[in-house]
C-alpha atoms as a PDB file:
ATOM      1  CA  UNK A   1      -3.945  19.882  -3.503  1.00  0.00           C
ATOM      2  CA  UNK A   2      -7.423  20.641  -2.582  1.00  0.00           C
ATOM      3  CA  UNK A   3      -9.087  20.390  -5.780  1.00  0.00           C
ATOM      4  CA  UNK A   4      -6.885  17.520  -6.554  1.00  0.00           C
ATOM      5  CA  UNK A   5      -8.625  15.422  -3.685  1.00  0.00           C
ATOM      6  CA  UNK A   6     -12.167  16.878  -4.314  1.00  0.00           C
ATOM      7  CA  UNK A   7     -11.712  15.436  -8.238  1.00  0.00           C
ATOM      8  CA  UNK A   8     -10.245  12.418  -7.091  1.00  0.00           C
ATOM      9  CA  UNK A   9     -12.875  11.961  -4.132  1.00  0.00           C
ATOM     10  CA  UNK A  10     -15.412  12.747  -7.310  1.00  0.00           C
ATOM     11  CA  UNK A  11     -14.189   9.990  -9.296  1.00  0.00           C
ATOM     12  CA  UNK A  12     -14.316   7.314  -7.292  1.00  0.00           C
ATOM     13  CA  UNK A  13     -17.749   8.052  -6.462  1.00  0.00           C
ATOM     14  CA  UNK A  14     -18.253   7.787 -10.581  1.00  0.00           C
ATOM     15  CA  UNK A  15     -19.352  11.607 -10.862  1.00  0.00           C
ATOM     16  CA  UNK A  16     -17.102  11.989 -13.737  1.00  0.00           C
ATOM     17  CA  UNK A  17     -18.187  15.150 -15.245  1.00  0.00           C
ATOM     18  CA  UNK A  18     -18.074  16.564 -11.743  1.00  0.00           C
ATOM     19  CA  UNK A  19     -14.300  15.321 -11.665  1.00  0.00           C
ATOM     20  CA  UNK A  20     -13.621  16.341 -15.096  1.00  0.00           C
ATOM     21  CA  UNK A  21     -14.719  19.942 -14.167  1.00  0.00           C
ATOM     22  CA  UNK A  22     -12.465  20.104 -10.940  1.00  0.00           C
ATOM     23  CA  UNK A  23      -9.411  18.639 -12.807  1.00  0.00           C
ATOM     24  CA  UNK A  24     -10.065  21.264 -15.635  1.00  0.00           C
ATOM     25  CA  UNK A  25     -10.860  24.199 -12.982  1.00  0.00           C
ATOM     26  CA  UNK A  26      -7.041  22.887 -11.006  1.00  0.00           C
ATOM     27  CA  UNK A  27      -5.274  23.187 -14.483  1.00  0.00           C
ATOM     28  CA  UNK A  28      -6.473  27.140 -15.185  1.00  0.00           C
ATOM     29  CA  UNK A  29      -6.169  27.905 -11.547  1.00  0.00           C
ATOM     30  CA  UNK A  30      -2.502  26.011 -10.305  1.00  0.00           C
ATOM     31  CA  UNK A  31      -1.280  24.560 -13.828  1.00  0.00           C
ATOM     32  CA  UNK A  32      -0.892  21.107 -12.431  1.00  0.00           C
ATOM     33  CA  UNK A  33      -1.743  18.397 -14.476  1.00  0.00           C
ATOM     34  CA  UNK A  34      -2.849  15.886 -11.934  1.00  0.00           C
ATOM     35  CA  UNK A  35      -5.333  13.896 -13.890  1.00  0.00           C
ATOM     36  CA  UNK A  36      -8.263  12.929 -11.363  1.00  0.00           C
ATOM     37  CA  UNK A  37      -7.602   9.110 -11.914  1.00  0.00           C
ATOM     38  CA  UNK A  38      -3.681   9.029 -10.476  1.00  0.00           C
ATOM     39  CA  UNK A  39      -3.057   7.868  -7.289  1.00  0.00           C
ATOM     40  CA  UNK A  40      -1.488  10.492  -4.980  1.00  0.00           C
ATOM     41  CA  UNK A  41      -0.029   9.448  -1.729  1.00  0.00           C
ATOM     42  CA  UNK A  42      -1.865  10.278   1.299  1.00  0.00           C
ATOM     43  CA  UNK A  43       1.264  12.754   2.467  1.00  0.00           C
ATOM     44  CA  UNK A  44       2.449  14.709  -0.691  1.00  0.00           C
ATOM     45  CA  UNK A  45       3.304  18.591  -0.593  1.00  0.00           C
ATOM     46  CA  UNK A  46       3.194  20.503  -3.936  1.00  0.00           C
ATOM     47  CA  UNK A  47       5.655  23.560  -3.501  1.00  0.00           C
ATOM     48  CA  UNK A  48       5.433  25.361  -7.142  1.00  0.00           C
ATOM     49  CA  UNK A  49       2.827  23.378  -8.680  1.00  0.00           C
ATOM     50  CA  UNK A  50       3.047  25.650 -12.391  1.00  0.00           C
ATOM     51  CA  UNK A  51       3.306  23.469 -15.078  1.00  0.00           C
ATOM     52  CA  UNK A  52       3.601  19.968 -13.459  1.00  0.00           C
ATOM     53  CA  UNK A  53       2.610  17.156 -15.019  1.00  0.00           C
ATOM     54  CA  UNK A  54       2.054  13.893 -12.737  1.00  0.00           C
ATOM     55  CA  UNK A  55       1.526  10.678 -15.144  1.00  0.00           C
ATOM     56  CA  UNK A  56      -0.045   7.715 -13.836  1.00  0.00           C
ATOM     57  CA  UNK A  57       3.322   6.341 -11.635  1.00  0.00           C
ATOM     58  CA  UNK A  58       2.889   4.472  -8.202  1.00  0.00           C
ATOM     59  CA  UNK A  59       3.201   7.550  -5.436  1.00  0.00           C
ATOM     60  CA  UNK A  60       4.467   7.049  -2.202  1.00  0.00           C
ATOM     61  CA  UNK A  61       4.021   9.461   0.913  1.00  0.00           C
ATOM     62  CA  UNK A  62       6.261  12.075   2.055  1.00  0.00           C
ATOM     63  CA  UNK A  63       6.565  13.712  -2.028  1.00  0.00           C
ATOM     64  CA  UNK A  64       7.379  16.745  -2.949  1.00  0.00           C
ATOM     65  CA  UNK A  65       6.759  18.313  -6.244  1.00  0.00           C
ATOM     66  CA  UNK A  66       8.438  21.899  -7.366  1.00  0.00           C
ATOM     67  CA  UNK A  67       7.496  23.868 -10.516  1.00  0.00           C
ATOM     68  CA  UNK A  68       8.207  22.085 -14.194  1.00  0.00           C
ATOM     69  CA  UNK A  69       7.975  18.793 -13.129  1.00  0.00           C
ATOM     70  CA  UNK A  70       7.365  15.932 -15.516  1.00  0.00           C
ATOM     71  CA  UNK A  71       6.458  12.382 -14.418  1.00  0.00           C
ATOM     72  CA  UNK A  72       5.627  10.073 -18.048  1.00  0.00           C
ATOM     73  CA  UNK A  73       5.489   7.072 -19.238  1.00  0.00           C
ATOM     74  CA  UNK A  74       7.585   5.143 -22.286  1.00  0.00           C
ATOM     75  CA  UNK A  75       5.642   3.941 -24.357  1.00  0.00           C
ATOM     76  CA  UNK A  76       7.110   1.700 -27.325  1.00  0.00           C
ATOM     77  CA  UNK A  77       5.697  -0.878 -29.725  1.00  0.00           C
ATOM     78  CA  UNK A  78       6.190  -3.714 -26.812  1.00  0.00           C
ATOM     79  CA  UNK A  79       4.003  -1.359 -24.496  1.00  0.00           C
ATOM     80  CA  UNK A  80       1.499   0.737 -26.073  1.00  0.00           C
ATOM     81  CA  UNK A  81       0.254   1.901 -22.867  1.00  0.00           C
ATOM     82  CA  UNK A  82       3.956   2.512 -21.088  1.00  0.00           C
ATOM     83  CA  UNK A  83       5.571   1.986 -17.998  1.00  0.00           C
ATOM     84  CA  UNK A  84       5.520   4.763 -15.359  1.00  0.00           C
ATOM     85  CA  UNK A  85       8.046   5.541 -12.742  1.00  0.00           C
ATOM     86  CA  UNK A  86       7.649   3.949  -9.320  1.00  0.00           C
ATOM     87  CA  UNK A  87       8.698   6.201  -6.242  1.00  0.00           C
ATOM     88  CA  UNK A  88       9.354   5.130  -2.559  1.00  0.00           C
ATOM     89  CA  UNK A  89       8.899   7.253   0.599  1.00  0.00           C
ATOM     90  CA  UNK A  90      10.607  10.898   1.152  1.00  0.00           C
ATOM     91  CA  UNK A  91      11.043  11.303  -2.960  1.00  0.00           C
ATOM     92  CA  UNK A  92      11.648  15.359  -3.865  1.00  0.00           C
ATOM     93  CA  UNK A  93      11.411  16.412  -7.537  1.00  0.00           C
ATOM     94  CA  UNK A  94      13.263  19.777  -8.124  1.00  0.00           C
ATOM     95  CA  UNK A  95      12.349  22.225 -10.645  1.00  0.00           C
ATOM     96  CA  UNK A  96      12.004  21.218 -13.961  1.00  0.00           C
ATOM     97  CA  UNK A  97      13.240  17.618 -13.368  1.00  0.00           C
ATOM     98  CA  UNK A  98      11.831  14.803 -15.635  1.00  0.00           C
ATOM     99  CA  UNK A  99      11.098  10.979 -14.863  1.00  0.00           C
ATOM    100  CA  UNK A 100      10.145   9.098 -17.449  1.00  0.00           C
ATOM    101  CA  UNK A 101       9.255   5.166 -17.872  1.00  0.00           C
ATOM    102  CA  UNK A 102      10.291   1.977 -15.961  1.00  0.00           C
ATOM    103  CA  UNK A 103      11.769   3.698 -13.028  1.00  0.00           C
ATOM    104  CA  UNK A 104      12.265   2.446  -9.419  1.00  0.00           C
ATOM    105  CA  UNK A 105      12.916   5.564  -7.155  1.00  0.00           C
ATOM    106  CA  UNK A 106      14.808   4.137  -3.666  1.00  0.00           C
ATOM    107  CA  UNK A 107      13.408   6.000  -0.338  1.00  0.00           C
ATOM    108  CA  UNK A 108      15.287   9.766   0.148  1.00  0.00           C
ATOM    109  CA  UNK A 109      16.232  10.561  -3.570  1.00  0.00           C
ATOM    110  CA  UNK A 110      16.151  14.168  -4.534  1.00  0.00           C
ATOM    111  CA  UNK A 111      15.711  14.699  -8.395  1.00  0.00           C
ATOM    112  CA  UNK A 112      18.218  17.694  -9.022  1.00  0.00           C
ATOM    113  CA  UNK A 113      16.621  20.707 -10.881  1.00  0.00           C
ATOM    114  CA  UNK A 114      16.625  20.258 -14.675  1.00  0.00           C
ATOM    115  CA  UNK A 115      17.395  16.626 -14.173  1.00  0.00           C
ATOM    116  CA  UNK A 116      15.674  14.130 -16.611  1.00  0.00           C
ATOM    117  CA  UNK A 117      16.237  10.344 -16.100  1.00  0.00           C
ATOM    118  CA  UNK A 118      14.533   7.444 -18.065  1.00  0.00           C
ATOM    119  CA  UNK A 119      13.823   3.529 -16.794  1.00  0.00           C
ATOM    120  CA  UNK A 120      16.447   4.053 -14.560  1.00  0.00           C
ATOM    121  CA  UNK A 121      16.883   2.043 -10.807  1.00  0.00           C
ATOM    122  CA  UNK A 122      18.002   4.327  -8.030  1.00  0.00           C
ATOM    123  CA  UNK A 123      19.043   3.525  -4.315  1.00  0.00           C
ATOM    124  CA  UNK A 124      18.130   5.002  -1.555  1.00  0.00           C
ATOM    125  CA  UNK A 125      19.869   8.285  -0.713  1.00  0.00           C
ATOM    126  CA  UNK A 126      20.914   9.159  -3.690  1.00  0.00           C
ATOM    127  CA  UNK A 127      20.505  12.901  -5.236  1.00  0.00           C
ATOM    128  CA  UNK A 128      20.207  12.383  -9.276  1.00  0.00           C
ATOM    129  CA  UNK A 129      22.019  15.248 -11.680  1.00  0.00           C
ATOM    130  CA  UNK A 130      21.969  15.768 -15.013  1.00  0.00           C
ATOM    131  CA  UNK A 131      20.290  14.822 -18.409  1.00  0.00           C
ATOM    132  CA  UNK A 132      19.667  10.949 -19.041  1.00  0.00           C
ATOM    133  CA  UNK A 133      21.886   8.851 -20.332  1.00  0.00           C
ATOM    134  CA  UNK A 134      24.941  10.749 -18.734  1.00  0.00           C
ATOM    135  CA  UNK A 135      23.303  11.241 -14.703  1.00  0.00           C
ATOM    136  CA  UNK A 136      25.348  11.556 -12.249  1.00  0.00           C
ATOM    137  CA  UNK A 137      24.764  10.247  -8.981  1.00  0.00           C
ATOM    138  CA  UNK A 138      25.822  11.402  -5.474  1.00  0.00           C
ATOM    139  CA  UNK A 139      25.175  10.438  -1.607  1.00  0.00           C
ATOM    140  CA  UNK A 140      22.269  12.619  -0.327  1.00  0.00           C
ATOM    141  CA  UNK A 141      23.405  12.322   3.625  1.00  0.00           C
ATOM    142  CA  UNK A 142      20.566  14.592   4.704  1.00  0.00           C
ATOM    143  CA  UNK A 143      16.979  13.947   4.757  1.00  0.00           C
ATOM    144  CA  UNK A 144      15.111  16.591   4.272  1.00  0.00           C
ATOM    145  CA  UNK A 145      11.311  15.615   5.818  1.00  0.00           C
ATOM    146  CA  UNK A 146      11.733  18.024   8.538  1.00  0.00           C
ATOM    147  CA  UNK A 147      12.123  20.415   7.081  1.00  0.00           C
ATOM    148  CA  UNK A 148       8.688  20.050   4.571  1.00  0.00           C
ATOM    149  CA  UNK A 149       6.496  17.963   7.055  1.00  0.00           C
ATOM    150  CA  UNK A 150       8.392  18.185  10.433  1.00  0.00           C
ATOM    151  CA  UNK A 151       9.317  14.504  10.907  1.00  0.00           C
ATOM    152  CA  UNK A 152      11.547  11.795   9.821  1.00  0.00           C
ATOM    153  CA  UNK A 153      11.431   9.206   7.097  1.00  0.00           C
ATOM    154  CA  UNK A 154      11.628   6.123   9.596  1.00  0.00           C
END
């Protein structure tokens, strides 16, 4: 997390190659591709960062990231450049879960562990199993903040 905020803290002070290097030296080190340009909320915890991938999506605090995770865009010939997820506050992505494109994440969804959904909408409170198109969606009734950052969502 560290060298994710000293590359991102680089970059907006345009030292580029300075970023570059730190991004580069967090891949070898952690295995986390978190590119120095994303925007990462302010309160994020990375559990397992090995082999996560965060794409360019709009962050919002209270985020927690296990091992395998994938966050894309989907790109197609209407948008070259793709449309990344969105997530809202208290969002947990399990291992190896996937979100890819036009996605609206409601506040307190858990992303089940090998779970892969694609421009999908999801309510609040909701925990998401299973491999896009066939989720399946339950009630999450706990909220689990506490227990990463000792407090509540609201």
């Amino acid at each position: 997390m560290f060298l994710y905020f000293l590359s991102n803290t680089l970059y907006k002070n345009n030292k580029i190659i300075e970023a570059t290097k730190i991004f580069l030296l967090n891949k070898a080190l952690h295995g986390i591709d978190a590119f120095y340009s994303i925007v990462l909320p302010e309160i994020f915890y990375f559990v397992h960062p090995i082999g996560t991938i965060l794409g360019n999506a709009v962050y919002s605090d209270y985020l927690v990231v296990y091992q395998g995770v994938t966050v894309g865009s989907d790109r197609n010939e209407q948008n070259i450049n793709g449309l990344y997820p969105e997530f809202s506050k208290g969002c947990t992505l399990l291992a190896n879960s996937s979100i890819i494109g036009k996605c609206r994440i409601g506040e307190n969804v858990i992303l089940g562990a090998h779970s892969f959904i694609r421009n999908r909408v999801v309510s609040d409170n909701i925990i998401i199993l299973g491999q896009y198109p066939n989720n399946q969606y339950i009630e999450n009734r706990h909220h689990y903040l506490n227990y990463y950052f000792g407090q509540s969502l609201k």
